[in-house]
Structures are given as structure tokens and as C-alpha cells.
N, C-alpha and C. Protein backbone atom coordinates (compact mmCIF):
# COMPACT_ATOMS: atom_id res chain seq x y z
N UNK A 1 123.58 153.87 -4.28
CA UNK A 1 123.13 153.81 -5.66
C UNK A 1 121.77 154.46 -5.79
N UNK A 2 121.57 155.47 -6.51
CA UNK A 2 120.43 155.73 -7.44
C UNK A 2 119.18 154.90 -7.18
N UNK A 3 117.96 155.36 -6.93
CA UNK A 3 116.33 154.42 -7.28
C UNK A 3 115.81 154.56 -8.68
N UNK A 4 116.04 153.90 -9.49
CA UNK A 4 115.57 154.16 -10.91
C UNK A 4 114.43 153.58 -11.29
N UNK A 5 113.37 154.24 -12.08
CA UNK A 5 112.20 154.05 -12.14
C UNK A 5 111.93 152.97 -12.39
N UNK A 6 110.59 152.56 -12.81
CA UNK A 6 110.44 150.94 -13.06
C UNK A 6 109.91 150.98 -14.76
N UNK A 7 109.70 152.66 -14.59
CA UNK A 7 109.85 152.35 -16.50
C UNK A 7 110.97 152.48 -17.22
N UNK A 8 111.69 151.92 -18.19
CA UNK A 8 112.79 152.06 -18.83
C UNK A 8 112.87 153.42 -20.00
N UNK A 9 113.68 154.36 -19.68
CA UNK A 9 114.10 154.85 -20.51
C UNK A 9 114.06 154.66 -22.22
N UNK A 10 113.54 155.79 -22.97
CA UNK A 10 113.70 155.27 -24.41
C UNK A 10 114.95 155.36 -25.12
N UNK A 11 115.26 154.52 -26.01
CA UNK A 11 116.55 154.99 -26.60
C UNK A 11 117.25 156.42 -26.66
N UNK A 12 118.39 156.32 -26.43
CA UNK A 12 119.01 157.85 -26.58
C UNK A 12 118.96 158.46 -28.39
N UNK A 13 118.40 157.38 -29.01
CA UNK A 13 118.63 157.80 -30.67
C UNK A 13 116.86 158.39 -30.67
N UNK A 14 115.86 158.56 -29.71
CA UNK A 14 114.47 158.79 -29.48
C UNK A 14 114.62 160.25 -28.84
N UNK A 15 116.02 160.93 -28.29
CA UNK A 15 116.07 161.69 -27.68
C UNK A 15 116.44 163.06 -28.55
N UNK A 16 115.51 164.36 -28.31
CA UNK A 16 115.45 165.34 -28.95
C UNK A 16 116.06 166.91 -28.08
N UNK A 17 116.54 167.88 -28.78
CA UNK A 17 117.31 169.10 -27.90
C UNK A 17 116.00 169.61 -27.50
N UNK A 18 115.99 171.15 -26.99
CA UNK A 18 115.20 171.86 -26.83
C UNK A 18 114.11 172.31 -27.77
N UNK A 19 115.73 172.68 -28.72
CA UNK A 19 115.04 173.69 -29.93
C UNK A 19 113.88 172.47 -30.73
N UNK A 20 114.47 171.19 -31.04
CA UNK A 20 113.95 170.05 -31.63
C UNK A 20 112.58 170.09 -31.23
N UNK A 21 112.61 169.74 -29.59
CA UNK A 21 111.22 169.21 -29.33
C UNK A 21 109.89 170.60 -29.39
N UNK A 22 110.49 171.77 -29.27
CA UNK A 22 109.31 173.34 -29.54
C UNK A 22 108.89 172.81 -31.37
N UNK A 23 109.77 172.77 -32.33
CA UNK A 23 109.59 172.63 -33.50
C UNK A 23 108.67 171.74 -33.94
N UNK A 24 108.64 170.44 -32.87
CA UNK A 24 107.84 169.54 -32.92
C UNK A 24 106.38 169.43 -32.37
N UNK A 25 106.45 170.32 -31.63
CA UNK A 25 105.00 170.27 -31.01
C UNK A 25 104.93 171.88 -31.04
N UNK A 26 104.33 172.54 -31.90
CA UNK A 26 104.15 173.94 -32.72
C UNK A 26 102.98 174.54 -31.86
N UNK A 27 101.99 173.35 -31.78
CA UNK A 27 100.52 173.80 -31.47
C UNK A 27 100.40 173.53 -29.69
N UNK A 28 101.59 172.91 -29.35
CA UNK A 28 101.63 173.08 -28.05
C UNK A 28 101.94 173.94 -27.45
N UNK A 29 103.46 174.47 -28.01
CA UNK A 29 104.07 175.00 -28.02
C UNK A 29 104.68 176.21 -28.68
N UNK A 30 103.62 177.69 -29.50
CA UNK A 30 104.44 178.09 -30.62
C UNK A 30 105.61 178.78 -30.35
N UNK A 31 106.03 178.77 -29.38
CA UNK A 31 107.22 179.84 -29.42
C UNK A 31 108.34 179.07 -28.50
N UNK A 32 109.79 179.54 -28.58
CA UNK A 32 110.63 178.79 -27.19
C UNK A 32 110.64 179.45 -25.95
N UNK A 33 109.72 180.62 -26.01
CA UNK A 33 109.91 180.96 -24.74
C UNK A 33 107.90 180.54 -24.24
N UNK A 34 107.18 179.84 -24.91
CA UNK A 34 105.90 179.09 -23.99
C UNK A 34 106.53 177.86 -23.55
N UNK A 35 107.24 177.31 -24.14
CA UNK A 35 108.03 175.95 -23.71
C UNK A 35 108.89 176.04 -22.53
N UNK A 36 109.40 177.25 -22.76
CA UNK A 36 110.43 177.88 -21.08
C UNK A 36 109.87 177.72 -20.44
N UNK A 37 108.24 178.65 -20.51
CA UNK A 37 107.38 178.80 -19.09
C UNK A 37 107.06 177.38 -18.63
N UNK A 38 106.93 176.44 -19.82
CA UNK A 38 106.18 174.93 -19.60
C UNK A 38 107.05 174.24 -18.32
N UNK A 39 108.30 174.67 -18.62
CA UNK A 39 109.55 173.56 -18.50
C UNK A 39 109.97 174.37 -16.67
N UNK A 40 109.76 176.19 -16.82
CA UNK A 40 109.93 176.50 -15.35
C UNK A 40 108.86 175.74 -14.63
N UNK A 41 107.79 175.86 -14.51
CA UNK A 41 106.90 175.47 -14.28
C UNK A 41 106.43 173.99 -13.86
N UNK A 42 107.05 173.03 -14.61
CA UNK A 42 106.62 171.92 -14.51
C UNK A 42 107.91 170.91 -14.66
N UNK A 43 109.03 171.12 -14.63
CA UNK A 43 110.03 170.25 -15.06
C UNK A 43 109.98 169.11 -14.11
N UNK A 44 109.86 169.14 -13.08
CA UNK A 44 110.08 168.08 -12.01
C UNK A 44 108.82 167.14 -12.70
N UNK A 45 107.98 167.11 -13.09
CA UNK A 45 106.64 166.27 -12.84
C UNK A 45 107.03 165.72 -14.87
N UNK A 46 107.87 166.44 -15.71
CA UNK A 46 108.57 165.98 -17.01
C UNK A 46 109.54 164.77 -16.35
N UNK A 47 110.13 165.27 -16.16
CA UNK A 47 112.09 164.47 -15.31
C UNK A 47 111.04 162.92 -14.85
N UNK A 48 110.20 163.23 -13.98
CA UNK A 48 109.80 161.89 -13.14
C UNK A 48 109.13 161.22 -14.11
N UNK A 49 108.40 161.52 -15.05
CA UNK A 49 107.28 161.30 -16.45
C UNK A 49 108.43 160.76 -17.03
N UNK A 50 109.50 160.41 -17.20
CA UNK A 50 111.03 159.81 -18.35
C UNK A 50 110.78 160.78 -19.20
N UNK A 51 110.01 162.18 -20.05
CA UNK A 51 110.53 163.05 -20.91
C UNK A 51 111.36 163.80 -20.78
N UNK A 52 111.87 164.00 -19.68
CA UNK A 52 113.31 164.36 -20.04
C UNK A 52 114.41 164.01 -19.14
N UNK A 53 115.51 164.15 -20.03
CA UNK A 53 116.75 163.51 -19.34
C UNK A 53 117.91 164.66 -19.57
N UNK A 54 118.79 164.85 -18.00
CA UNK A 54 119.82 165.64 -18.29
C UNK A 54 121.64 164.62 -18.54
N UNK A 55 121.80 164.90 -19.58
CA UNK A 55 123.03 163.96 -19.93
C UNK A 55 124.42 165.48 -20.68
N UNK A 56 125.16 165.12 -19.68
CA UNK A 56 126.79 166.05 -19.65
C UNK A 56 126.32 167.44 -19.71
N UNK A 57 125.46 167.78 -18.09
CA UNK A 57 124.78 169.34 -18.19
C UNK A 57 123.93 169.87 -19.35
N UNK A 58 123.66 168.97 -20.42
CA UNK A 58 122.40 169.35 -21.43
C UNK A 58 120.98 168.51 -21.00
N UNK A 59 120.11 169.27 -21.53
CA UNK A 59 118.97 168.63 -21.15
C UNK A 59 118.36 168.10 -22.68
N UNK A 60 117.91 166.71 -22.70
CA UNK A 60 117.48 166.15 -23.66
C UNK A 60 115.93 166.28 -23.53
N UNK A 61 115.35 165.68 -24.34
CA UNK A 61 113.73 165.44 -24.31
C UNK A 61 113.36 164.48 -25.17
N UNK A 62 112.34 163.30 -24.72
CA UNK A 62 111.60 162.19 -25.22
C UNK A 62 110.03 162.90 -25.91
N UNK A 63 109.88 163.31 -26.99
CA UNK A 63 108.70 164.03 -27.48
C UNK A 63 107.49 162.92 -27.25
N UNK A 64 107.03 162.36 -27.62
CA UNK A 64 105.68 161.62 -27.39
C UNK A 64 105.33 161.70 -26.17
N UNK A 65 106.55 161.03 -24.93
CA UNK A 65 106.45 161.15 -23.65
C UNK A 65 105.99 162.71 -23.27
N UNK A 66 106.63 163.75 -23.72
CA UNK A 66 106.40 164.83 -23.49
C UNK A 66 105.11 165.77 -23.96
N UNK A 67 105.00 165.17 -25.04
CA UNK A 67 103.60 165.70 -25.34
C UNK A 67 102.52 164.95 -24.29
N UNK A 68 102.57 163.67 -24.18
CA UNK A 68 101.28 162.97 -23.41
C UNK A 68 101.61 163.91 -21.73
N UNK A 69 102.41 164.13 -21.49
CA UNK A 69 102.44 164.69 -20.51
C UNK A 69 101.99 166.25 -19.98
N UNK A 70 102.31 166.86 -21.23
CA UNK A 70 102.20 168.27 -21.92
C UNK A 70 100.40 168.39 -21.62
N UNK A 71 100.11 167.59 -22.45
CA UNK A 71 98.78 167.29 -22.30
C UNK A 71 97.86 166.71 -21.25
N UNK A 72 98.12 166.09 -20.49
CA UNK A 72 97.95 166.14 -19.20
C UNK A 72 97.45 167.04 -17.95
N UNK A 73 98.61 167.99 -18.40
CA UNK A 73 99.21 168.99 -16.98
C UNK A 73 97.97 169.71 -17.96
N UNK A 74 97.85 169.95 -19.07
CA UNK A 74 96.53 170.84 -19.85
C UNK A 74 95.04 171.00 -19.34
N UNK A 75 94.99 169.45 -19.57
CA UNK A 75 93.53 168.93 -18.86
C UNK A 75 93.62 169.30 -17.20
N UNK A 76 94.14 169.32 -16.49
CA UNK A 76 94.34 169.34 -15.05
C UNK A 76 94.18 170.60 -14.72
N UNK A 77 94.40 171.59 -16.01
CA UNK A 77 94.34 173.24 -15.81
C UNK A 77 92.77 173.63 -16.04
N UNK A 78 92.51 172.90 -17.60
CA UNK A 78 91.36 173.23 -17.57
C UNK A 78 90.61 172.86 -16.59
N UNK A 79 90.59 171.60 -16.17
CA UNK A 79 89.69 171.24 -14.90
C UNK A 79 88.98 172.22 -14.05
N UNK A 80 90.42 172.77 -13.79
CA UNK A 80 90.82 173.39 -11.97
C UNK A 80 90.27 174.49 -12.65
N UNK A 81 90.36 175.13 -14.00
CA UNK A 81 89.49 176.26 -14.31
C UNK A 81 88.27 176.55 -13.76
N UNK A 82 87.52 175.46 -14.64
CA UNK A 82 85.96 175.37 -14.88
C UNK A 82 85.40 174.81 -13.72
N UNK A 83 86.28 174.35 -12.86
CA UNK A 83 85.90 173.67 -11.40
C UNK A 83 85.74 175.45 -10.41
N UNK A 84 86.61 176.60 -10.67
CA UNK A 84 87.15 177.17 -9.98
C UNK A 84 85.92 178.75 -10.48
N UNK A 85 85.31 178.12 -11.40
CA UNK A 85 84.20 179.42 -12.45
C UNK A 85 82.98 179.26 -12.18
N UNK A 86 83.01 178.08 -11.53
CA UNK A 86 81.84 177.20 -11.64
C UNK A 86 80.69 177.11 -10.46
């Protein structure tokens, strides 16, 4: 059997497509292909975060979860920037 996290999943009626969650976070995200790069880039550290879930080969997304996370991986860039200029 499966190790499933110790946080619970949000409702599947909380759960948004691709196209949904770019539309929703504009200023994170303006286009679907910055969200591609987001998602090549970082999907494993989303998946483990509960924002996203793959259900019958589609991939869903939890937006709040995904933005706080989105935002996150942001700060961690800038960091490593201004740590790296500095």
C-alpha cells in the first residue's frame, strides 16, 4: 500500500485543470507556456506540496495550495539571487 501524506487532500470540487489554474493566477503566471516552465521545473516539490493531483492520466491542481507554493519556490530564487550578486 501507498505512504500517504499526513496532510489531507482538498476536496476534488477545490480541484482546477491547467488552463483554470494559469487564468487564475495571471500575475504569476501570464501565459500557459510560464506555467509549463513552472510545472517542468518544479512539479515534484507541487505533487509532494498536495497542489497537484494526477486523477485518470489528467493532471488536476489545488490553486491556493499552488500559489503559496508558487510563491515560495519565488522567494528561494530571489534569495539565491541576491545571495549569489552579493
Amino acid at each position: 500500500m501507498e505512504n500517504l501524506s499526513a496532510v489531507a487532500p482538498p476536496p476534488a470540487s477545490e480541484l482546477v485543470s491547467r488552463q483554470d489554474l494559469q487564468q487564475r493566477l495571471p500575475m504569476l503566471f501570464p501565459s500557459p507556456s510560464s506555467l509549463e516552465w513552472e510545472l517542468r521545473q518544479h512539479l515534484d516539490e507541487y505533487i509532494s506540496g498536495g497542489a497537484v493531483f494526477q486523477i485518470s492520466r489528467r493532471f488536476f491542481f489545488h490553486p491556493p495550495t499552488f500559489e503559496r507554493i508558487a510563491l515560495s519556490i519565488a522567494a528561494r530564487r530571489a534569495k539565491a539571487r541576491r545571495t549569489s550578486s552579493g
